[in-house]
C-alpha atoms as a PDB file:
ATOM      1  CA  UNK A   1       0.000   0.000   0.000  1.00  0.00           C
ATOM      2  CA  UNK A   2       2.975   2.333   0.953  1.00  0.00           C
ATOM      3  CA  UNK A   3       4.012   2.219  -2.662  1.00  0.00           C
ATOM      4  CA  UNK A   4       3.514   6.100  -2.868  1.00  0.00           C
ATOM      5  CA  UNK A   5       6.178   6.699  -0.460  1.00  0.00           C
ATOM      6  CA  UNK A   6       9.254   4.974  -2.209  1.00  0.00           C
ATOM      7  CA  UNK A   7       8.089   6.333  -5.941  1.00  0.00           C
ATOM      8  CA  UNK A   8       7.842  10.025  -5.409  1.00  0.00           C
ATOM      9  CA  UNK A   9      11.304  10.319  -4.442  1.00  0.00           C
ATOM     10  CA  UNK A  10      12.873   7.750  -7.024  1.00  0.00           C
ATOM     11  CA  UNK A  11      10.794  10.094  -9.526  1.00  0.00           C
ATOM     12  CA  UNK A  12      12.064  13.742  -8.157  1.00  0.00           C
ATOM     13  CA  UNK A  13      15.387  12.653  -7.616  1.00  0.00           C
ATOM     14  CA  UNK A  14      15.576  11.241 -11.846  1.00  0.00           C
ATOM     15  CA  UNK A  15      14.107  14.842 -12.659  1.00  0.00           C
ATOM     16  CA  UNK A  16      17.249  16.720 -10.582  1.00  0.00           C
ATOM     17  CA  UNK A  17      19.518  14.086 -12.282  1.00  0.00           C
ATOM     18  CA  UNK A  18      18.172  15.045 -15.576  1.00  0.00           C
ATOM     19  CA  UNK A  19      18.291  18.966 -15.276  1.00  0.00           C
ATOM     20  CA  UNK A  20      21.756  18.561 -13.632  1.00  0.00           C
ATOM     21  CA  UNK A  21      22.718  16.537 -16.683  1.00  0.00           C
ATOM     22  CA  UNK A  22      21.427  19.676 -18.958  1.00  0.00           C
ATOM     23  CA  UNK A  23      23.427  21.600 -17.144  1.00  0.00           C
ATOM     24  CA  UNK A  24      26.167  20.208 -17.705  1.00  0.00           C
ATOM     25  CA  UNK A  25      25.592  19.994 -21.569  1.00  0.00           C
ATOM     26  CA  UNK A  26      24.859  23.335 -21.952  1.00  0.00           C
ATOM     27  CA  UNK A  27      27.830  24.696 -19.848  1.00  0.00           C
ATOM     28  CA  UNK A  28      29.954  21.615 -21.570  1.00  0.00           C
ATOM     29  CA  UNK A  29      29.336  21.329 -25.342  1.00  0.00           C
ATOM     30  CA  UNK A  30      26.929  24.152 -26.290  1.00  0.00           C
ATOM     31  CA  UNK A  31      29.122  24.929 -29.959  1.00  0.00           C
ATOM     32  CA  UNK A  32      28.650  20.957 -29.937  1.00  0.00           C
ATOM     33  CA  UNK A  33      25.304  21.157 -29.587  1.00  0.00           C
ATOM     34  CA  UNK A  34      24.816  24.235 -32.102  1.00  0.00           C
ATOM     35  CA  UNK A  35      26.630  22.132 -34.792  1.00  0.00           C
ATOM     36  CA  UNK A  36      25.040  18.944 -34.343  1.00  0.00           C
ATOM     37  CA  UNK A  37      21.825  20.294 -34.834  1.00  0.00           C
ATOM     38  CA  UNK A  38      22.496  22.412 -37.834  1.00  0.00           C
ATOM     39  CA  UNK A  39      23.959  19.070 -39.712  1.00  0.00           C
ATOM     40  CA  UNK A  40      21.338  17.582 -38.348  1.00  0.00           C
ATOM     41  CA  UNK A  41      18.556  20.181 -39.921  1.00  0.00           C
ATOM     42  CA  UNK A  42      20.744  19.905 -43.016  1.00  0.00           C
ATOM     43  CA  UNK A  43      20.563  16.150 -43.453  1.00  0.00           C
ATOM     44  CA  UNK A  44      16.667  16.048 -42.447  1.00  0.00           C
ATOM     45  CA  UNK A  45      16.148  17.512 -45.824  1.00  0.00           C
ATOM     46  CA  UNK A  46      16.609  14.054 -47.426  1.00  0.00           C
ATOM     47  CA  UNK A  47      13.673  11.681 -46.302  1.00  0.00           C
ATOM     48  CA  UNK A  48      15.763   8.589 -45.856  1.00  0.00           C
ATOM     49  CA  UNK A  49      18.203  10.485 -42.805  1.00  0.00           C
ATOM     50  CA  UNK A  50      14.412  12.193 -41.527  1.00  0.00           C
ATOM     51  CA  UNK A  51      12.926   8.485 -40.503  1.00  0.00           C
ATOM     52  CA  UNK A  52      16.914   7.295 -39.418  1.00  0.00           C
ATOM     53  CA  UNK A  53      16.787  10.427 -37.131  1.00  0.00           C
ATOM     54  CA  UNK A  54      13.642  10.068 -35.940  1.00  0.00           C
ATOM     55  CA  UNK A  55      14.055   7.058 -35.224  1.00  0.00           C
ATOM     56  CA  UNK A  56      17.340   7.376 -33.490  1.00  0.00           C
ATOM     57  CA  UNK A  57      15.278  10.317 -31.579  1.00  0.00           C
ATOM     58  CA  UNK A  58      12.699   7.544 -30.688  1.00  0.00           C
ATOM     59  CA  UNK A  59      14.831   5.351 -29.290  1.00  0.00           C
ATOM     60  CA  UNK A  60      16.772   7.918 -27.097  1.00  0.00           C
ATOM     61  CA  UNK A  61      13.334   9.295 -25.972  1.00  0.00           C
ATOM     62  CA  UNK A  62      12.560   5.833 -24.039  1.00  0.00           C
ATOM     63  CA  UNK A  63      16.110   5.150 -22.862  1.00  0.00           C
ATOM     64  CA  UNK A  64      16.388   8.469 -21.828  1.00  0.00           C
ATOM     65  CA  UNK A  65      18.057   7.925 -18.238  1.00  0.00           C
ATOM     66  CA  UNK A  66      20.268   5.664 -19.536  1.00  0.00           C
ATOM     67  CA  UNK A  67      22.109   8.391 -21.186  1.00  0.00           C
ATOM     68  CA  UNK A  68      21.861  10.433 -18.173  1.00  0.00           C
ATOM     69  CA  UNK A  69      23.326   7.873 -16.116  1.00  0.00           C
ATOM     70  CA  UNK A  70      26.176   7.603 -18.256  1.00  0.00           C
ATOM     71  CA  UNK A  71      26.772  11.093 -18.490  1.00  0.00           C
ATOM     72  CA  UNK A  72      26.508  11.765 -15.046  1.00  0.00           C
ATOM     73  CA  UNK A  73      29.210   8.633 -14.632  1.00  0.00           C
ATOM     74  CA  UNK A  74      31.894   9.752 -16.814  1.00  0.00           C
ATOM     75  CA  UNK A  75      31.752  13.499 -16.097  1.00  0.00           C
ATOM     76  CA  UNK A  76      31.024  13.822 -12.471  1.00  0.00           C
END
């Protein structure tokens, strides 16, 4: 019944992961960033990299604190 209890705080403490995560990208690799998504706006043009980048978008959207785990273990 107490089930409440122990998901509220597994749930806030993902969110602060995740913003300190964004954070860290933006203070890290913002001209990375920048460039990535103009190539990536470039290439989206042709439909066969659209549905490979949505697709890779897709993906990344479900595992998405995956990649925050693994960013938060190699930069911190």
């Amino acid at each position: 019944m107490n089930t409440t209890n122990l998901t509220v705080p597994i749930f806030i403490h993902s969110n602060i992961l995740g913003l300190i995560s964004i954070k860290l990208l933006l203070q890290i690799n913002i001209q990375k960033l920048i460039w990535a998504s103009l190539i990536v706006m470039l290439l989206c043009v042709d439909n066969q990299f659209k549905t490979i980048f949505t697709g890779i978008f897709n993906i990344s959207r479900h595992f998405k604190y995956w990649f925050v785990n693994d960013f938060l273990a190699m930069y911190l």
